[in-house]
Protein backbone atom coordinates (compact mmCIF):
# COMPACT_ATOMS: atom_id res chain seq x y z
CA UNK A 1 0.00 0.00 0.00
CA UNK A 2 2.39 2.57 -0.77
CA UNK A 3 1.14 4.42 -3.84
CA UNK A 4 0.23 7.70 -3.45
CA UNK A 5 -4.06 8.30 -4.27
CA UNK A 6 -5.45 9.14 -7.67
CA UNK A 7 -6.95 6.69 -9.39
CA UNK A 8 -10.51 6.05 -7.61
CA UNK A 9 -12.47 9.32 -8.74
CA UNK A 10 -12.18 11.72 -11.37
CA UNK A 11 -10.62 15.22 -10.33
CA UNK A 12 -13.29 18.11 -9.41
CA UNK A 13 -13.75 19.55 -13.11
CA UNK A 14 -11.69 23.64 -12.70
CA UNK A 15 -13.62 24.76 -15.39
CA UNK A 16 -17.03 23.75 -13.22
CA UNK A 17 -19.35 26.94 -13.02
CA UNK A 18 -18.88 28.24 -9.89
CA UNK A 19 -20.42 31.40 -8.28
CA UNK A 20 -17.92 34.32 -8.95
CA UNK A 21 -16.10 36.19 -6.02
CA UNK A 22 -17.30 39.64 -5.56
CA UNK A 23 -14.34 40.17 -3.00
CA UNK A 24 -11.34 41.17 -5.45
CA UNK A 25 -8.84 40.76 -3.14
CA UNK A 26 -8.20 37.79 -0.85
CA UNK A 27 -6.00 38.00 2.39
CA UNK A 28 -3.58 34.55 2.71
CA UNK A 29 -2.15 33.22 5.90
CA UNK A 30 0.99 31.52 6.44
CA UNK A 31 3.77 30.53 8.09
CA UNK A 32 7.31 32.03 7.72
CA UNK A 33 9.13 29.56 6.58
CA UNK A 34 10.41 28.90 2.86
CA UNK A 35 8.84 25.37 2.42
CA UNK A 36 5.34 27.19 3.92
CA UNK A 37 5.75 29.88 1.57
CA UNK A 38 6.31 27.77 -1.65
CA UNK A 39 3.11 25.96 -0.70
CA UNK A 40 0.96 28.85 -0.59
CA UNK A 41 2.47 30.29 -3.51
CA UNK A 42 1.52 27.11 -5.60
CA UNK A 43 -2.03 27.38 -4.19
CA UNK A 44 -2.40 30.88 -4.86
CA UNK A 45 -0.88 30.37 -8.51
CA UNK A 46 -3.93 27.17 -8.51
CA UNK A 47 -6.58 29.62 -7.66
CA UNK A 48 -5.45 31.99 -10.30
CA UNK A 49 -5.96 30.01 -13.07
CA UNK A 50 -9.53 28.75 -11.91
CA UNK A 51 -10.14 32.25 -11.35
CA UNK A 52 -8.08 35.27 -12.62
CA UNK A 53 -10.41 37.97 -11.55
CA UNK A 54 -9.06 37.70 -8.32
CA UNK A 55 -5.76 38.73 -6.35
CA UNK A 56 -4.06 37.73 -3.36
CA UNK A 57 -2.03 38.76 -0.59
CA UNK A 58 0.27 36.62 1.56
CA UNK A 59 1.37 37.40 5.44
CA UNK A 60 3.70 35.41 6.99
CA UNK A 61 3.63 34.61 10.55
CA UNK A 62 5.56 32.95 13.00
CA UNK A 63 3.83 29.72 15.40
CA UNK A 64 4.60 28.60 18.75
CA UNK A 65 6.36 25.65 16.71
CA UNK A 66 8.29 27.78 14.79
CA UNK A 67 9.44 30.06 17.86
CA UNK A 68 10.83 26.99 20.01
CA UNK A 69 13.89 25.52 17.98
CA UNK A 70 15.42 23.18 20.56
CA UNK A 71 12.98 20.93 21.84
CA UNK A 72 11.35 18.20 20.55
CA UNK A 73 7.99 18.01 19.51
CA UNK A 74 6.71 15.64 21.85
CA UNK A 75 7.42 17.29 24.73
CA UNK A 76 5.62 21.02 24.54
CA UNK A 77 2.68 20.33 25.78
CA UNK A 78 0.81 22.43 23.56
CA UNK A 79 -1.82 21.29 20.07
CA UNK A 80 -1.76 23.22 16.98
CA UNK A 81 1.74 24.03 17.39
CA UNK A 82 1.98 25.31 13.61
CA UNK A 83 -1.25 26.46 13.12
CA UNK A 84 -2.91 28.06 16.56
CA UNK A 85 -1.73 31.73 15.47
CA UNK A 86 -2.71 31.64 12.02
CA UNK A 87 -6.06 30.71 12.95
CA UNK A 88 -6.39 33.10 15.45
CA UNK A 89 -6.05 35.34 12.63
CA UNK A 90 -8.62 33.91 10.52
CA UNK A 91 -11.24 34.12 13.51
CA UNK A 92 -10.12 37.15 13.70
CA UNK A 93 -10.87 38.12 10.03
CA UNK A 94 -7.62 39.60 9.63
CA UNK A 95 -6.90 37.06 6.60
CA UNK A 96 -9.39 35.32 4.40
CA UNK A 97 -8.04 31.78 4.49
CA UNK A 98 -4.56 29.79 5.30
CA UNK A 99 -2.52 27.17 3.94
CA UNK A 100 -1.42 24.27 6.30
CA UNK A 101 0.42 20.77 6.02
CA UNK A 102 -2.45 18.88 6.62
CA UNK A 103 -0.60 16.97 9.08
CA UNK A 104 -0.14 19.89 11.22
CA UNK A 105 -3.61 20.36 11.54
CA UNK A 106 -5.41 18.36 14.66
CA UNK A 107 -8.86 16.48 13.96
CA UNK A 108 -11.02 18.78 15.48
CA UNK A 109 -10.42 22.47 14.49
CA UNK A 110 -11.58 25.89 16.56
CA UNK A 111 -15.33 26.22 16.63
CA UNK A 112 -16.54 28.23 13.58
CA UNK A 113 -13.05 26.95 11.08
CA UNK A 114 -13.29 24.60 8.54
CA UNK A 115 -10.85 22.78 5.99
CA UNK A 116 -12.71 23.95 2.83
CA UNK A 117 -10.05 22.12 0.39
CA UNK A 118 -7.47 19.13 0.41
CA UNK A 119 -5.19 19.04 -2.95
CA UNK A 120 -3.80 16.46 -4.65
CA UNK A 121 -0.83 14.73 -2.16
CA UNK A 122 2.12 14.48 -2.92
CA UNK A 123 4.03 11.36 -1.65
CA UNK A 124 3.49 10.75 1.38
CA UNK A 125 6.22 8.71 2.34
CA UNK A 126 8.97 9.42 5.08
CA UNK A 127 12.44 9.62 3.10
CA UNK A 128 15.99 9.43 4.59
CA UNK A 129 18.87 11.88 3.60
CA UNK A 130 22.21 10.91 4.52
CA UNK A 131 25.37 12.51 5.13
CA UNK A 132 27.67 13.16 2.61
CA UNK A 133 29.98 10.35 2.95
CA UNK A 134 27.16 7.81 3.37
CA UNK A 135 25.29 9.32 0.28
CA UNK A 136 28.52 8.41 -2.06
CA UNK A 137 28.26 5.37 -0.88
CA UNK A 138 24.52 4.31 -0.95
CA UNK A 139 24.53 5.78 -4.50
CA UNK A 140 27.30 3.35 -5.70
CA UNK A 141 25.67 0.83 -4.59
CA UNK A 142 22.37 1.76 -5.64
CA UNK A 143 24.32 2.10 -9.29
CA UNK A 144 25.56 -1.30 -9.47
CA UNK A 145 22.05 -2.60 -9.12
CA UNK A 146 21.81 -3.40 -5.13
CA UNK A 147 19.59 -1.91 -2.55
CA UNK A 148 20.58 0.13 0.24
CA UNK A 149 18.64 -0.01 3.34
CA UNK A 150 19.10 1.75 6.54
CA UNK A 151 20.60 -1.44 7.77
CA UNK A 152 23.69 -0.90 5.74
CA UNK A 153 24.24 2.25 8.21
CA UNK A 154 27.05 0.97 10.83
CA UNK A 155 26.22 0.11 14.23
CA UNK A 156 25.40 3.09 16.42
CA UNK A 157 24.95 5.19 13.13
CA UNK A 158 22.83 8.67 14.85
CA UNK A 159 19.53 8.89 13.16
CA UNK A 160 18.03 12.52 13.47
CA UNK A 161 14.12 12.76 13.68
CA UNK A 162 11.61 15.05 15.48
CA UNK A 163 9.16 12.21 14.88
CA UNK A 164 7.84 9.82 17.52
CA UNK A 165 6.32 8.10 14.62
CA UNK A 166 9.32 7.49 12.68
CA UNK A 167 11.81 6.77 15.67
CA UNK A 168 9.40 3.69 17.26
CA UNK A 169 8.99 2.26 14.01
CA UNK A 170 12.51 2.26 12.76
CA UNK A 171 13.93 1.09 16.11
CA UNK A 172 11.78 -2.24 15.72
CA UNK A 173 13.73 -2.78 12.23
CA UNK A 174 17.01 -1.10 12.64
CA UNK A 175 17.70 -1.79 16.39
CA UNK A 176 21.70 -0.97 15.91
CA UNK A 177 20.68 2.46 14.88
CA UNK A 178 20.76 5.42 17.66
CA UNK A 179 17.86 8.25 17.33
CA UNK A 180 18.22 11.83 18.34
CA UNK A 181 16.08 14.85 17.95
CA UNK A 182 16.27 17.67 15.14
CA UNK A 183 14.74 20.61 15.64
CA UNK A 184 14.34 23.38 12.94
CA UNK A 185 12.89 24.19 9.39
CA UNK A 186 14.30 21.89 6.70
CA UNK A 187 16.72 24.09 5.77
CA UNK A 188 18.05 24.17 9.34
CA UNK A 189 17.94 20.54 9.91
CA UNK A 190 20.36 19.80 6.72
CA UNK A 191 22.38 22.21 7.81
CA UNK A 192 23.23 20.14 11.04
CA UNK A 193 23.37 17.33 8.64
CA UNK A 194 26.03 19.08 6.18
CA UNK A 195 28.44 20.68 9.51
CA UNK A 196 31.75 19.10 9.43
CA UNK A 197 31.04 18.44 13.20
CA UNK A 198 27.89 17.09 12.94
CA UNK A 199 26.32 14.29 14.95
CA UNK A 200 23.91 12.82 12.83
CA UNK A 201 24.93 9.98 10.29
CA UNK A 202 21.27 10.78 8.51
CA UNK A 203 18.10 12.70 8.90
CA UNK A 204 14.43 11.28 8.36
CA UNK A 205 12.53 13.47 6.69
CA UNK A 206 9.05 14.16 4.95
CA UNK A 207 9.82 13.32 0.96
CA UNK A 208 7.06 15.72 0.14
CA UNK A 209 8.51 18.57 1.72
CA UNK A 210 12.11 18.06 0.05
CA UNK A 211 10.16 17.85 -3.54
CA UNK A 212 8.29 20.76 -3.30
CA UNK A 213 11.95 22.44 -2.14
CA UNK A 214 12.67 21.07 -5.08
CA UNK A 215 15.66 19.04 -3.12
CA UNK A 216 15.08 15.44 -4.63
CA UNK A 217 18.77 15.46 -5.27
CA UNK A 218 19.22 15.45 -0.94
CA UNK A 219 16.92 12.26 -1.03
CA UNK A 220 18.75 8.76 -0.81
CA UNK A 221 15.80 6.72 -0.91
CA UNK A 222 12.18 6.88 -0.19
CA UNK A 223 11.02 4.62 2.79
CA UNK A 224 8.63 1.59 2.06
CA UNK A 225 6.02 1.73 4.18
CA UNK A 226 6.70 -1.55 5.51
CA UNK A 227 9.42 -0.45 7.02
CA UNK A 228 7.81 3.11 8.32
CA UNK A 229 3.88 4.34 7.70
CA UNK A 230 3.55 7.88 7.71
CA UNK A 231 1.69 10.20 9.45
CA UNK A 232 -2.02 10.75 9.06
CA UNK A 233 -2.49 13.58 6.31
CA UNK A 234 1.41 13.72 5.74
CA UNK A 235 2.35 14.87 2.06
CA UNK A 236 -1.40 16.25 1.65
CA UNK A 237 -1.98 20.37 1.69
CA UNK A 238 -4.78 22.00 3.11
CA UNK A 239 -6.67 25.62 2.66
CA UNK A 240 -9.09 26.60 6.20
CA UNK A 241 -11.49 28.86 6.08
CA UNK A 242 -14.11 30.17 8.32
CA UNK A 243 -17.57 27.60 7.77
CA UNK A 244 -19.62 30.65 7.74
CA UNK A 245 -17.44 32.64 4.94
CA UNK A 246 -19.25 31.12 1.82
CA UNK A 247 -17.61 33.31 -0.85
CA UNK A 248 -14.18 31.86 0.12
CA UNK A 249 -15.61 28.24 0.49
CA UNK A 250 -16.65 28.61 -2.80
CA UNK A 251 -13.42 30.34 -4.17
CA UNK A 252 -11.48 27.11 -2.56
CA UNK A 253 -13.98 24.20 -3.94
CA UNK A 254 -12.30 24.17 -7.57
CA UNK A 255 -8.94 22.92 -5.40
CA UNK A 256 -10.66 20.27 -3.99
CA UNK A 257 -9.10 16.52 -4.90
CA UNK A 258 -11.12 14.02 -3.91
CA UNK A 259 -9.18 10.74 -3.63
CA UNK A 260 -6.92 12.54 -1.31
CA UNK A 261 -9.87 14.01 0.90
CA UNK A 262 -11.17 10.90 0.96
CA UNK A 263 -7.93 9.32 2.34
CA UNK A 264 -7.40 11.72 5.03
CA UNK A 265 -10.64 11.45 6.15
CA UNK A 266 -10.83 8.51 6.62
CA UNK A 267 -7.30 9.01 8.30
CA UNK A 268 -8.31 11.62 10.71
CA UNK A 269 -11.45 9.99 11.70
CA UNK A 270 -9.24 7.18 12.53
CA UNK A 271 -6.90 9.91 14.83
CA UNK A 272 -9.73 11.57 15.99
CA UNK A 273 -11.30 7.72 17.57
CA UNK A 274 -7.95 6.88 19.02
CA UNK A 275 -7.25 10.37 20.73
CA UNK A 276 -3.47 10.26 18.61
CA UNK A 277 -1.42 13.22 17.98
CA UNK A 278 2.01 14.04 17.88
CA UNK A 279 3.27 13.23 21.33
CA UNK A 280 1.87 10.08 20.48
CA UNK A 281 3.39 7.13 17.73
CA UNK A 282 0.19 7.09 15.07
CA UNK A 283 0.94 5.85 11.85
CA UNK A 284 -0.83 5.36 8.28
CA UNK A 285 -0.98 4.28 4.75
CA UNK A 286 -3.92 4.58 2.64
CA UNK A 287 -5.10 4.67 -0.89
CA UNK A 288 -7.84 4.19 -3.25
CA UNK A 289 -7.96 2.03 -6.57
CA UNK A 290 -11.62 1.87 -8.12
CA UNK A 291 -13.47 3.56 -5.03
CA UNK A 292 -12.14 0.73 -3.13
CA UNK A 293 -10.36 2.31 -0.06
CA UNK A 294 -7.18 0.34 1.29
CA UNK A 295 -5.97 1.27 4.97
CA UNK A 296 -3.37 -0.03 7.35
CA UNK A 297 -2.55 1.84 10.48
CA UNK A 298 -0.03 0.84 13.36
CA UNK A 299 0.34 2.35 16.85
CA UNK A 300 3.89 2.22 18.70
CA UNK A 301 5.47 2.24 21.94
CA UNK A 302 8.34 5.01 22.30
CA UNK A 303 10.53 2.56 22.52
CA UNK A 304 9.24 0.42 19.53
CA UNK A 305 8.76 -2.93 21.56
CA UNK A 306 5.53 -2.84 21.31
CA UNK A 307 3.17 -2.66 17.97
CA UNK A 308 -0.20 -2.94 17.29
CA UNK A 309 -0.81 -2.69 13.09
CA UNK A 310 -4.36 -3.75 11.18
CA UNK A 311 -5.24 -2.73 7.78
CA UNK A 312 -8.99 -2.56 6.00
CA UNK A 313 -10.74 -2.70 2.65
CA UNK A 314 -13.90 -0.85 2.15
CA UNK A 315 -15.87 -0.44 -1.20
CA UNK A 316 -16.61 3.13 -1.09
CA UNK A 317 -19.69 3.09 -3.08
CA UNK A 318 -21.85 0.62 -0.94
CA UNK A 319 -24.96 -1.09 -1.98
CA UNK A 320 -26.88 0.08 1.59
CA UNK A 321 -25.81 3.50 2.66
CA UNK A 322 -23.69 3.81 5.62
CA UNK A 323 -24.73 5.00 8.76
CA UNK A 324 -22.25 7.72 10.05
CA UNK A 325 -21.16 7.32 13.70
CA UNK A 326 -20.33 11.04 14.32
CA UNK A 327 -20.35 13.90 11.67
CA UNK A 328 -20.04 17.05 12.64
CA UNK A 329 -22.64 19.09 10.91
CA UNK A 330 -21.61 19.84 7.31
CA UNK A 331 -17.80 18.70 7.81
CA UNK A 332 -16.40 15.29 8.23
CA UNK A 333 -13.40 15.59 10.75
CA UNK A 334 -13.26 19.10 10.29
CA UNK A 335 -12.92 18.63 6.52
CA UNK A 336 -15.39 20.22 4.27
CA UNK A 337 -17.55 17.99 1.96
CA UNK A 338 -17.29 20.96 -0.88
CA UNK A 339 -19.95 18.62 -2.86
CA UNK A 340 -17.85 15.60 -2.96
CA UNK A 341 -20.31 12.31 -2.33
CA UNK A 342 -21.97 12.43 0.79
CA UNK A 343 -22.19 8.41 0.95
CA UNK A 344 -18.43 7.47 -0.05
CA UNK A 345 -17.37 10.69 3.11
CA UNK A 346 -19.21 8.71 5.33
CA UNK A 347 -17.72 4.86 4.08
CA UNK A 348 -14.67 7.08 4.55
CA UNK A 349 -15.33 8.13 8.21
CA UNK A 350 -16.65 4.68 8.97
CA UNK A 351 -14.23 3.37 7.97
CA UNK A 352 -11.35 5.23 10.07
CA UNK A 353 -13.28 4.02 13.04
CA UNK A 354 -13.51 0.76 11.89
CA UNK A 355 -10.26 0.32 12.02
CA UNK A 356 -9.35 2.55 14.77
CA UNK A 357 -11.29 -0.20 17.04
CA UNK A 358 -9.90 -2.96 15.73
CA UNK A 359 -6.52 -1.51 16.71
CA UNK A 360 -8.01 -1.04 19.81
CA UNK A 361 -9.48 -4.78 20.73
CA UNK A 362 -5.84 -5.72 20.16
CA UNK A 363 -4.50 -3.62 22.87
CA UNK A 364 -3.78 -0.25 21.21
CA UNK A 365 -5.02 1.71 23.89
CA UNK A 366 -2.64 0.34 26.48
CA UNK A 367 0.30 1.79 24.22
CA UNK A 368 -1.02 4.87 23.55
CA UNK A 369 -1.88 5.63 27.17
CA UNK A 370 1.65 4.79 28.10
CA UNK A 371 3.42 6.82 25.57
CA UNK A 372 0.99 9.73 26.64
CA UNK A 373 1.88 9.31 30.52
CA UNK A 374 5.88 9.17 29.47
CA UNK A 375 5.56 12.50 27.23
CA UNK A 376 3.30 14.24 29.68
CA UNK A 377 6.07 13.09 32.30
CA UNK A 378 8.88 14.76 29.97
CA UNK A 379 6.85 17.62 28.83
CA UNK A 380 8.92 20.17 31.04
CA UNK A 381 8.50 23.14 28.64
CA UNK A 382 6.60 26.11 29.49
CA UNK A 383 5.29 27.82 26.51
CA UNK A 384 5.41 31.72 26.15
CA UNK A 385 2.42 33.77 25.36
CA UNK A 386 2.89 34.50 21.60
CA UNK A 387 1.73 37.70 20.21
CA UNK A 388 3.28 36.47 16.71
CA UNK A 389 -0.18 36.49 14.89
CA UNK A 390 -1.14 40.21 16.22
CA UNK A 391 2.69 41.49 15.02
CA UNK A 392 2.53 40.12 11.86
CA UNK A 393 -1.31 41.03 10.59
């Protein structure tokens, strides 16, 4: 299950008749940071062409995330770390709509927000860049017609990763290998890579992120997911609006791609049942061939000893329609339905949960409690009251 989504429904038509803007100008929210701003540059460039009566402004901003550079992830004990001050903004009304990682963005949103449009992902995968040396290496080898695997890395090789996720899962297959944190934007983070002093042997990083850098060169190979399933809504962008703002729901629904919404649906419902996050190991791989939607989804321990995975197959056109568990008015975990088909969003939904308890019944709750108690035991950091939003609108 590791190709990317695309081939179960047709793409929402751009030249559909939709009602025009009478705003002419629409206000863009963002993060700082030069992978966040190629993002929303490509999605204002895709809302150009559907509709070039329109302009756009971008303001950056900086996130709690973004302001602490030193500590891992897992242990501020805050949510929304790279999205809370953009979307105080957009309650706020100071910009129109923002562009997020979808992964960033928790399964329930603020009251009154919405995510009005998931594009097309890109791959989803985790991908490892080496060092320099290493690279040489793993390229010769990979040139004489051999595979390299992170198992050719020598015994207590450092691994950098601000991922839970990826460090559990890689410790069960490469238990030689050491893992340390790496804070910092990309750029940063290959930086400590490249230093002639630097402790890390290779970095685990997001392929989709170094592609849209356009840094495929950095990439020394791409991850099977058997070896390490990504994180729900990983590789996939996504626009939020305010629910009640119809002119920019509207303005959004032409980016809409519904294979991928679909997916992460289904992932996030799956999240949203298990209570997962980022202090907590929550993986994923999903796709859809012929409205058939394929899932398989592992939890960890932080020490990868323990695993529970499961995976699912749900036709998402069923003959009897499917009764939703939860749906949260008009949105399906916090996503949008923009039109899409109301019966394969909730197969989608359903089936998130579906599988969500069947990780449960096999003791996935026991993990996940653990590795909750042992980050909220680490989580020493106490976050300062960011005005970042209110400076920067």
């Amino acid at each position: 299950m590791q190709a990317p989504v695309g081939n179960g429904l047709k793409q929402i038509n751009s030249s559909e008749t939709l009602p025009l803007p009478c705003q002419k100008e629409f206000c863009v929210g963002t993060r700082r940071s030069q992978l966040a701003i190629v993002q929303t540059n490509y999605v204002v460039s895709r809302l150009r062409e559907i509709n070039s009566r329109v302009d756009f402004s971008i303001i950056g901003m900086d996130t709690i995330g973004d302001d602490i550079q030193v500590t891992a992830l897992s242990k501020i004990g805050e949510k929304s770390l790279f999205t809370k001050e953009l979307e105080v903004a957009l309650d706020q009304k100071k910009v129109d709509f923002v562009v997020h990682s979808l992964k960033d963005l928790p399964s329930t949103l603020p009251e009154g927000l919405t995510i009005a449009a998931v594009l097309l992902r890109e791959n989803p995968q985790d991908a490892v860049v080496l060092r320099q040396d290493h690279h040489a290496r793993c390229k010769t080898i990979q040139e004489a017609g051999n595979t390299w695997t992170l198992a050719n890395l020598p015994e207590g090789a450092v691994v950098g990763t601000s991922s839970l996720r990826r460090a559990a899962q890689l410790k069960r297959h490469y238990p030689h290998l050491l893992f340390k944190d790496v804070r910092g934007n990309l750029n940063s983070r290959l930086r400590k890579l490249d230093d002639a002093n630097s402790p890390y042997d290779a970095l685990i990083l997001a392929t989709a992120g170094l592609l849209r850098l356009g840094w495929q060169d950095r990439i020394s190979i791409i991850l099977p997911t058997a070896d390490c399933l990504y994180a729900v809504g990983q590789g996939a962008l996504a626009v939020e609006c305010r629910s009640d703002d119809v002119e920019t729901c509207n303005l959004l629904r032409g980016l809409v791609d519904p294979d991928t919404t679909l997916c992460c649906v289904a992932e996030r419902a799956l999240l949203k049942y298990l209570e997962g996050g980022c202090s907590v190991p929550c993986a994923v791989s999903t796709c859809i061939q012929e409205h058939t939607l394929s899932m398989k989804a592992g939890v960890y321990s932080l020490d990868g000893s323990q695993a529970v995975e499961d995976c699912i197959e749900v036709n998402l056109l069923p003959v009897e329609p499917v009764e939703n568990e939860y749906q949260l008015d008009s949105d399906y975990v916090s996503i949008h339905h923009q039109h899409l088909n109301r019966t394969m969003l909730d197969a989608a939904v359903q089936a998130g949960i579906t599988l969500a308890k069947k990780l449960e019944a096999n003791g996935a709750l026991n993990i996940l409690n653990e590795a909750r108690r042992q980050t909220r035991a680490a989580n020493i950091i106490n976050l300062p009251t960011s005005g970042s939003a209110k400076n920067a609108v």
